[in-house]
N, C-alpha and C. Protein backbone atom coordinates (compact mmCIF):
# COMPACT_ATOMS: atom_id res chain seq x y z
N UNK A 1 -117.45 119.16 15.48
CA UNK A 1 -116.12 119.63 15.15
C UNK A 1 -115.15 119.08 16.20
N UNK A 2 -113.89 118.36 15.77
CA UNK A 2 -112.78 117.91 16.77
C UNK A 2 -112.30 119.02 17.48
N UNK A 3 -112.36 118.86 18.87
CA UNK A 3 -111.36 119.92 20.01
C UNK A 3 -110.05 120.27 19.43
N UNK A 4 -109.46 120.72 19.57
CA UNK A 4 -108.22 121.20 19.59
C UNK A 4 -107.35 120.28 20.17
N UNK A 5 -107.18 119.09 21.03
CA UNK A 5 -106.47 118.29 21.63
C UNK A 5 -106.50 117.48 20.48
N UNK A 6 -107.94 117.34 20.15
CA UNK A 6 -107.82 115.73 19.26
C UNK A 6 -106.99 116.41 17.77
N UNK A 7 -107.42 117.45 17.16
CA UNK A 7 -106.45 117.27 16.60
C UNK A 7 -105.26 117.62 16.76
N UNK A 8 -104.52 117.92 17.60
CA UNK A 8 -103.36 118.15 17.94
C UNK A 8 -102.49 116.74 17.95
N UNK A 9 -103.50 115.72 18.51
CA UNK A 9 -103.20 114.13 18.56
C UNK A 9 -103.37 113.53 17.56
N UNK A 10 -104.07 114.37 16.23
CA UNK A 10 -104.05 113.50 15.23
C UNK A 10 -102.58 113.80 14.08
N UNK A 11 -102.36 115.16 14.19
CA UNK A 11 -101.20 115.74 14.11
C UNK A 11 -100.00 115.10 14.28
N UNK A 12 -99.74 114.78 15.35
CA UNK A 12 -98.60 113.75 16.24
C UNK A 12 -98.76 112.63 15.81
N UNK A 13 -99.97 112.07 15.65
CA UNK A 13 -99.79 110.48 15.23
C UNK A 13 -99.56 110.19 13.29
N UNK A 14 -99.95 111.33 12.70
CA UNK A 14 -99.41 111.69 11.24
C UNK A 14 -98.46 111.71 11.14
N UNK A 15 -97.04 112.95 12.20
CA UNK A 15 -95.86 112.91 12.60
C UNK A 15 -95.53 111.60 12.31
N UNK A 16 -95.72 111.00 13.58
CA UNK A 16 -95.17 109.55 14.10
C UNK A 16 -95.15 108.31 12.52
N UNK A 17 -96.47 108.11 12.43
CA UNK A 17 -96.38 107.01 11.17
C UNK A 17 -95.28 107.94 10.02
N UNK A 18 -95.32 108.90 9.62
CA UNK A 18 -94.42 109.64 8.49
C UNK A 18 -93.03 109.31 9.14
N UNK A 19 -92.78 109.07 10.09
CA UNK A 19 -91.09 109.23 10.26
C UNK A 19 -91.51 107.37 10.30
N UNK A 20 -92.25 107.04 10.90
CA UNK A 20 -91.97 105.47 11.01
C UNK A 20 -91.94 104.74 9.54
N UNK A 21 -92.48 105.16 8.77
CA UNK A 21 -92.56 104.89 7.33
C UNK A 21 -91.08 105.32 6.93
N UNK A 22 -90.47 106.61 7.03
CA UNK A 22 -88.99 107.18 6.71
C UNK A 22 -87.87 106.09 6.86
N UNK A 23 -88.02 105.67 8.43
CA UNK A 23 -87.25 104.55 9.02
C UNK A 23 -87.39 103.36 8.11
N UNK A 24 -88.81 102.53 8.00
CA UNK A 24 -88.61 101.42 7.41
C UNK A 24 -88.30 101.57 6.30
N UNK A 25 -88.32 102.31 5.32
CA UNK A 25 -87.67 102.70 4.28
C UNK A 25 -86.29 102.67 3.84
N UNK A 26 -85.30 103.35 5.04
CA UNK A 26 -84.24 103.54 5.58
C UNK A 26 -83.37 102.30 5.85
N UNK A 27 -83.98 101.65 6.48
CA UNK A 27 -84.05 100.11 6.75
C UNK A 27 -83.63 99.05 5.76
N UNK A 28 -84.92 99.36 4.80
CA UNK A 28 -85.22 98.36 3.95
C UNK A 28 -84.01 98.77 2.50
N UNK A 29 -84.15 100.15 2.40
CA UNK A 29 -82.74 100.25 1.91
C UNK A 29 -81.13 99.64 1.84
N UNK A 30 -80.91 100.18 3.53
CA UNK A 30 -79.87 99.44 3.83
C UNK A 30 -79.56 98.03 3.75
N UNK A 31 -80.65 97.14 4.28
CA UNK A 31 -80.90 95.76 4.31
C UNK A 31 -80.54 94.95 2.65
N UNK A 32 -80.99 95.97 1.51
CA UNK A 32 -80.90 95.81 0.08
C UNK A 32 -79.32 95.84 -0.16
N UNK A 33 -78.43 97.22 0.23
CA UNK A 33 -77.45 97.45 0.01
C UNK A 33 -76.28 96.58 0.97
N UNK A 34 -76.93 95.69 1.66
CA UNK A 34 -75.78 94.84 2.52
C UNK A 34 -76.07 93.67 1.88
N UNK A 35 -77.21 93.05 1.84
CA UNK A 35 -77.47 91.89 0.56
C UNK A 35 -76.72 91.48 -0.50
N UNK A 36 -76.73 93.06 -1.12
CA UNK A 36 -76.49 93.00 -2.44
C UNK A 36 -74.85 92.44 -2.54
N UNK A 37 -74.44 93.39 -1.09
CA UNK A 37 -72.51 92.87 -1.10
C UNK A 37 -72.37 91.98 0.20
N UNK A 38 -73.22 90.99 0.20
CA UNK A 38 -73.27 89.50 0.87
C UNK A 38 -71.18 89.19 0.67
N UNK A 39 -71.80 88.70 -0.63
CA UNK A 39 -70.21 87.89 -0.70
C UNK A 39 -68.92 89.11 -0.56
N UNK A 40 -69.10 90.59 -0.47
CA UNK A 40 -67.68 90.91 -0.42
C UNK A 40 -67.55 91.13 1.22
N UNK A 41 -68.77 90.90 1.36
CA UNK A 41 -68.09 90.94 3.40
C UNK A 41 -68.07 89.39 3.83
N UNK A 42 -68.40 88.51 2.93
CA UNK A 42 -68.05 87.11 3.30
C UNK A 42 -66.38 87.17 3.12
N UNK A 43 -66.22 87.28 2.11
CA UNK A 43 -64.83 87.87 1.52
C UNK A 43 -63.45 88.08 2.66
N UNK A 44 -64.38 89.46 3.19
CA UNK A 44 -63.94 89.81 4.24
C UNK A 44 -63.45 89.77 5.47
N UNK A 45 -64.56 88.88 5.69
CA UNK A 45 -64.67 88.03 6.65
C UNK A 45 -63.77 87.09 6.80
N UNK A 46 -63.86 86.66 6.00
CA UNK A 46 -62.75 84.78 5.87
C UNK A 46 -61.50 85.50 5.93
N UNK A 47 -61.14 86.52 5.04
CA UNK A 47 -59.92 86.99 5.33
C UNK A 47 -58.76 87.53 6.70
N UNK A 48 -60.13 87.91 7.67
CA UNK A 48 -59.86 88.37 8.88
C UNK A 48 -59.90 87.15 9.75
N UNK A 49 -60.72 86.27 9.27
CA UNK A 49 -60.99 85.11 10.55
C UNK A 49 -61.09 84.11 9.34
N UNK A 50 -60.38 83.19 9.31
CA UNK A 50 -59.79 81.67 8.21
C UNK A 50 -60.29 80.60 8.90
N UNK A 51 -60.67 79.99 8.36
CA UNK A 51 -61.54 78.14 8.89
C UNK A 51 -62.59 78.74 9.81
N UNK A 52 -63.56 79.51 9.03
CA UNK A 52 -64.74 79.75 9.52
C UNK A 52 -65.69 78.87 8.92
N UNK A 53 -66.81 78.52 9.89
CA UNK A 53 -67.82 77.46 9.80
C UNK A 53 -69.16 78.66 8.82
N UNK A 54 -69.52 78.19 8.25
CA UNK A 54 -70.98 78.78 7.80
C UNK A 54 -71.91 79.32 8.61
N UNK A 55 -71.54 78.84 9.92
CA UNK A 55 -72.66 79.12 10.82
C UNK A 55 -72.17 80.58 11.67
N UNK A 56 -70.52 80.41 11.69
CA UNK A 56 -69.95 81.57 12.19
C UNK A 56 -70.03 82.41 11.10
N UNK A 57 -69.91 82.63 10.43
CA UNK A 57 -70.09 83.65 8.99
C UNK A 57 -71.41 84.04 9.16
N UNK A 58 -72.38 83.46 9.66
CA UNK A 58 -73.65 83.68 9.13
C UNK A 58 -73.33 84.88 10.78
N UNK A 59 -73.05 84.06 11.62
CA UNK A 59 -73.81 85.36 13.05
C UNK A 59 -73.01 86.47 13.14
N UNK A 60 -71.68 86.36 12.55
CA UNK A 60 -71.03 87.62 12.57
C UNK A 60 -71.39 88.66 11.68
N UNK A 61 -72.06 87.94 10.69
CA UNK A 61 -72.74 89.23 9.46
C UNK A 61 -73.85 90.06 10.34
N UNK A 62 -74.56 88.86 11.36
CA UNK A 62 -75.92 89.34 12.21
C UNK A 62 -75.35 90.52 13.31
N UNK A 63 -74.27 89.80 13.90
CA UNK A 63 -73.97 90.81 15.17
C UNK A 63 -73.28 92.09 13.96
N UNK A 64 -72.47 92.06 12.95
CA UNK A 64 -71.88 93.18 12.77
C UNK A 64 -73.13 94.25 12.23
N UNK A 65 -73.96 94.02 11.35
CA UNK A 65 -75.06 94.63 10.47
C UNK A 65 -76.60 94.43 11.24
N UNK A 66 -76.79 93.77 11.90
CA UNK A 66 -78.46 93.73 12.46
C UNK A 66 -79.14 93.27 11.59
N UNK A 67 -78.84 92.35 10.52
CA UNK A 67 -79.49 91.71 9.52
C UNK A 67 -79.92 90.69 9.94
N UNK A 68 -81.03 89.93 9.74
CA UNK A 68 -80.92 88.14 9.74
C UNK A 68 -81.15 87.92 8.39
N UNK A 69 -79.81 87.01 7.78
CA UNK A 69 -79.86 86.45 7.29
C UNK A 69 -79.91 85.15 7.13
N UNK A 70 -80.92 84.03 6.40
CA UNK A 70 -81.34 82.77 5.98
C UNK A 70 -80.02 81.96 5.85
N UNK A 71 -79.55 81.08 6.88
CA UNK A 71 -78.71 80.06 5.80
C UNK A 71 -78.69 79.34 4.90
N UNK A 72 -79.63 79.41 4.14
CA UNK A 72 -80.06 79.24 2.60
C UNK A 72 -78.92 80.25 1.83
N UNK A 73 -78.90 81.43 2.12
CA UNK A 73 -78.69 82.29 1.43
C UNK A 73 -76.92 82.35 1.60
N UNK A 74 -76.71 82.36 3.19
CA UNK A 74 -75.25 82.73 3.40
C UNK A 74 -75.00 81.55 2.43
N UNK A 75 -75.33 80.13 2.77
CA UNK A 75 -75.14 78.82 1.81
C UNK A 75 -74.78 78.56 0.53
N UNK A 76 -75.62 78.85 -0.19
CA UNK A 76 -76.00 79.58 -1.25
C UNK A 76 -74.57 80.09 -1.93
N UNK A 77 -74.34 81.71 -1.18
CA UNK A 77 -72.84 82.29 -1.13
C UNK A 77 -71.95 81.97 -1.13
N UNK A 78 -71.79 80.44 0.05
CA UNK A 78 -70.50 79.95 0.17
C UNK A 78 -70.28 79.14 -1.39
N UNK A 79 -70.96 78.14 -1.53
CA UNK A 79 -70.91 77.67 -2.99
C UNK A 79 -70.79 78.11 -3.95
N UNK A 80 -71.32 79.49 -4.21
CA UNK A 80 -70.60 80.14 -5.06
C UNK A 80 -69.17 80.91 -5.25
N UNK A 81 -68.97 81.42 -3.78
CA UNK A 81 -67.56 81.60 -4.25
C UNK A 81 -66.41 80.24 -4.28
N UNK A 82 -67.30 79.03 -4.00
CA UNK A 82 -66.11 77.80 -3.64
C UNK A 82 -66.08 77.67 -5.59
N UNK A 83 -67.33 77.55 -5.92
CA UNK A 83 -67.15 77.24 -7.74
C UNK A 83 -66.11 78.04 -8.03
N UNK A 84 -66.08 79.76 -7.49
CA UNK A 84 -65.16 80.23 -8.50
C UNK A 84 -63.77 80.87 -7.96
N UNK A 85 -63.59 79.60 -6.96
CA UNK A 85 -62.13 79.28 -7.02
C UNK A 85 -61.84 80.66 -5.42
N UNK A 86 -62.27 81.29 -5.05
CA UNK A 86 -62.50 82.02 -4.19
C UNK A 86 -62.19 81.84 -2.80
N UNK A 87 -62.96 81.12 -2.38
CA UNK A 87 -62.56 80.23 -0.86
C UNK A 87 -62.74 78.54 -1.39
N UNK A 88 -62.34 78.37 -0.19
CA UNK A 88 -61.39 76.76 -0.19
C UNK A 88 -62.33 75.83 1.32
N UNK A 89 -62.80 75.06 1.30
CA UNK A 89 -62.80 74.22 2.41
C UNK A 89 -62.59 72.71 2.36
N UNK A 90 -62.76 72.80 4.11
CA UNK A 90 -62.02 71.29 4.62
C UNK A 90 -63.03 71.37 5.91
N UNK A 91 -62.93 69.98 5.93
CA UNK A 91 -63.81 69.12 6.92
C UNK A 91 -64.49 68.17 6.01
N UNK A 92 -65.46 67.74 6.77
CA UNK A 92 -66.58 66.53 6.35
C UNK A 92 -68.27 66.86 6.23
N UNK A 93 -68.75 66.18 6.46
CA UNK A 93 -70.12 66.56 5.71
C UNK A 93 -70.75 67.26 7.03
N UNK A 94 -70.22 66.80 8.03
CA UNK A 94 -70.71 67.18 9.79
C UNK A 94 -70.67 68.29 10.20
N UNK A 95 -68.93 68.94 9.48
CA UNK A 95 -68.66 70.24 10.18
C UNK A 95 -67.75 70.58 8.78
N UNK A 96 -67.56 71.80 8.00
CA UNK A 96 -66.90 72.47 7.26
C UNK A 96 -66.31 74.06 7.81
N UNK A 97 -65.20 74.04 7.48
CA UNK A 97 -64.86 75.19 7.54
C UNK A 97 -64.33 75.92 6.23
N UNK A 98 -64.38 77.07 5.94
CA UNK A 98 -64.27 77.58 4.64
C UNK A 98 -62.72 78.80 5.25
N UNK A 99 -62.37 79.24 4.28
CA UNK A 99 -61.01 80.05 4.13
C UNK A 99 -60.75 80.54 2.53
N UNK A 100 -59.95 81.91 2.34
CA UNK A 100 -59.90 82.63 1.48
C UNK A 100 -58.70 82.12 0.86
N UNK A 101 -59.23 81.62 -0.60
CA UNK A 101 -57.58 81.33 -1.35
C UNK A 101 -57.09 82.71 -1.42
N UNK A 102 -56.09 82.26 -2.55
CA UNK A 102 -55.37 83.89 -3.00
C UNK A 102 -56.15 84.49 -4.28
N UNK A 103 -56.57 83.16 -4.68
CA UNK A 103 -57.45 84.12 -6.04
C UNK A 103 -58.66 84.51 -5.25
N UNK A 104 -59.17 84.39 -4.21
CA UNK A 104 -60.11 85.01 -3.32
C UNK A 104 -60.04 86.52 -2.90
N UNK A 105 -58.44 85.96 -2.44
CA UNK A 105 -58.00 87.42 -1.65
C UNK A 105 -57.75 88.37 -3.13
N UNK A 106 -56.85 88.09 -3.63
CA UNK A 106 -56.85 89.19 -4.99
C UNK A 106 -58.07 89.54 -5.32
N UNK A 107 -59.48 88.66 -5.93
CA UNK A 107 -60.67 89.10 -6.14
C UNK A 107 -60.81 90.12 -5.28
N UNK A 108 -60.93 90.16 -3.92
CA UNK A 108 -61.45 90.84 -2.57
C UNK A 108 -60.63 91.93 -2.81
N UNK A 109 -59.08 92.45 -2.72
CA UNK A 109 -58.41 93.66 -3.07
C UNK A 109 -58.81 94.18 -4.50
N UNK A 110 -59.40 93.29 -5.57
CA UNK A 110 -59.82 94.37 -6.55
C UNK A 110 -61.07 94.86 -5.82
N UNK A 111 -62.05 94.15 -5.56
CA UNK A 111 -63.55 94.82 -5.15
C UNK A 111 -63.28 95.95 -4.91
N UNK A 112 -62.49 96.36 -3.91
CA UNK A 112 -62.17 96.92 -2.95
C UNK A 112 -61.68 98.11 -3.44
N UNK A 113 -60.49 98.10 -3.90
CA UNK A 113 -60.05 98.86 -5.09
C UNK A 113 -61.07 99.79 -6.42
N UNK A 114 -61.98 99.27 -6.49
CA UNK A 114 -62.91 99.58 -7.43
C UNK A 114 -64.41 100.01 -6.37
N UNK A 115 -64.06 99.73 -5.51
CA UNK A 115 -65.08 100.74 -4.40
C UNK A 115 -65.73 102.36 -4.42
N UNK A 116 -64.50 102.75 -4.84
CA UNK A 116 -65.08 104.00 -4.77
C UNK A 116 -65.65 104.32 -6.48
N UNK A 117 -65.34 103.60 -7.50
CA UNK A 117 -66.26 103.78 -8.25
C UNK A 117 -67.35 103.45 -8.24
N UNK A 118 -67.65 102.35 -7.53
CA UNK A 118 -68.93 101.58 -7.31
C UNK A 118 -70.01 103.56 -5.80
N UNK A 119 -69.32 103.72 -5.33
CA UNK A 119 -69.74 104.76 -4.30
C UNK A 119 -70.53 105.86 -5.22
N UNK A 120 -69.33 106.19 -6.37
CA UNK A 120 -70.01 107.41 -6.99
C UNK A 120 -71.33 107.25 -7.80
N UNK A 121 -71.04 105.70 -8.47
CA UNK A 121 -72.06 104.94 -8.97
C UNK A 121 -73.48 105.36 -8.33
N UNK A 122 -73.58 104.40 -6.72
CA UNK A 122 -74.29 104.38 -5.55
C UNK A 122 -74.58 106.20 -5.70
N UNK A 123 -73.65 107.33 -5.73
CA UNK A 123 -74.15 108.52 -5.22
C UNK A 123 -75.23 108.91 -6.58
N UNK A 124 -74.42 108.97 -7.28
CA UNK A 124 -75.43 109.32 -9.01
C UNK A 124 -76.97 108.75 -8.99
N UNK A 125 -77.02 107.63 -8.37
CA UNK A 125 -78.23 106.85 -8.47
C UNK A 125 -79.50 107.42 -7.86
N UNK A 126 -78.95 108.41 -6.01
CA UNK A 126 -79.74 109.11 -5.72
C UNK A 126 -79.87 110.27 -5.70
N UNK A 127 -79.04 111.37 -6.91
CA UNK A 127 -78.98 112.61 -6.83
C UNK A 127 -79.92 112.34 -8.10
N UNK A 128 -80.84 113.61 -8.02
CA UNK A 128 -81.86 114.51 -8.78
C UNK A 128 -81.18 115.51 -9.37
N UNK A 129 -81.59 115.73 -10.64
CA UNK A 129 -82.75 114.81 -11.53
C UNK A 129 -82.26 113.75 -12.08
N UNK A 130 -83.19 112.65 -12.36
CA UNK A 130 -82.56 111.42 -13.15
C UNK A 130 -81.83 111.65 -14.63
């Protein structure tokens, strides 16, 4: 039969993995829900800071959120909002910098605008019962 210490230690280490599981969960959540609105904090971004490089877009998403994201992906992003008329760049094949047109910025004030429906959306999704 286990002492009383050991299981007291097995107790604690059940504790421990259950909240460490909570966290990555927590995590992996958040990580989903900043993903998902990549381009409206690119958006954002360009709007606050104009003739940003891809590479600066990419570390300010890192330092603001604790994400790493792939420059595949920020990449990816930029090209899509350049197709749809969104942001604008200049430079050469060496060095680009990107910036928010106005049909960018208008896009970006509707998002924005339509936020808090998107929130209640987001709240409905995790209130019980389905």
């Amino acid at each position: 039969m286990p002492s009383r210490e050991a299981l007291d230690e097995s107790d604690e280490s059940r504790g421990r993995e259950g909240n460490q599981m909570k966290q990555n969960r927590s995590k992996d959540l958040r990580v989903r829900v900043i993903k998902n609105f990549t381009d409206i904090l690119m958006l954002k971004y360009l709007k606050q800071t104009p003739k940003s490089s891809g590479y600066q877009i990419l570390r300010s998403l890192h330092e603001k959120y604790n994400i790493l994201f792939s420059p595949g992906t920020i990449y990816n992003e930029i090209y899509a909002l350049e197709r749809k008329g969104f942001i604008a760049s200049e430079g050469d094949e060496t060095y680009r910098v990107y910036s928010l047109t106005e049909k960018g910025d208008q896009a970006l004030d509707n998002m924005i605008s339509e936020g808090k429906e998107v929130q209640e959306l987001t709240a409905g999704i995790f209130q019980l019962p389905f």
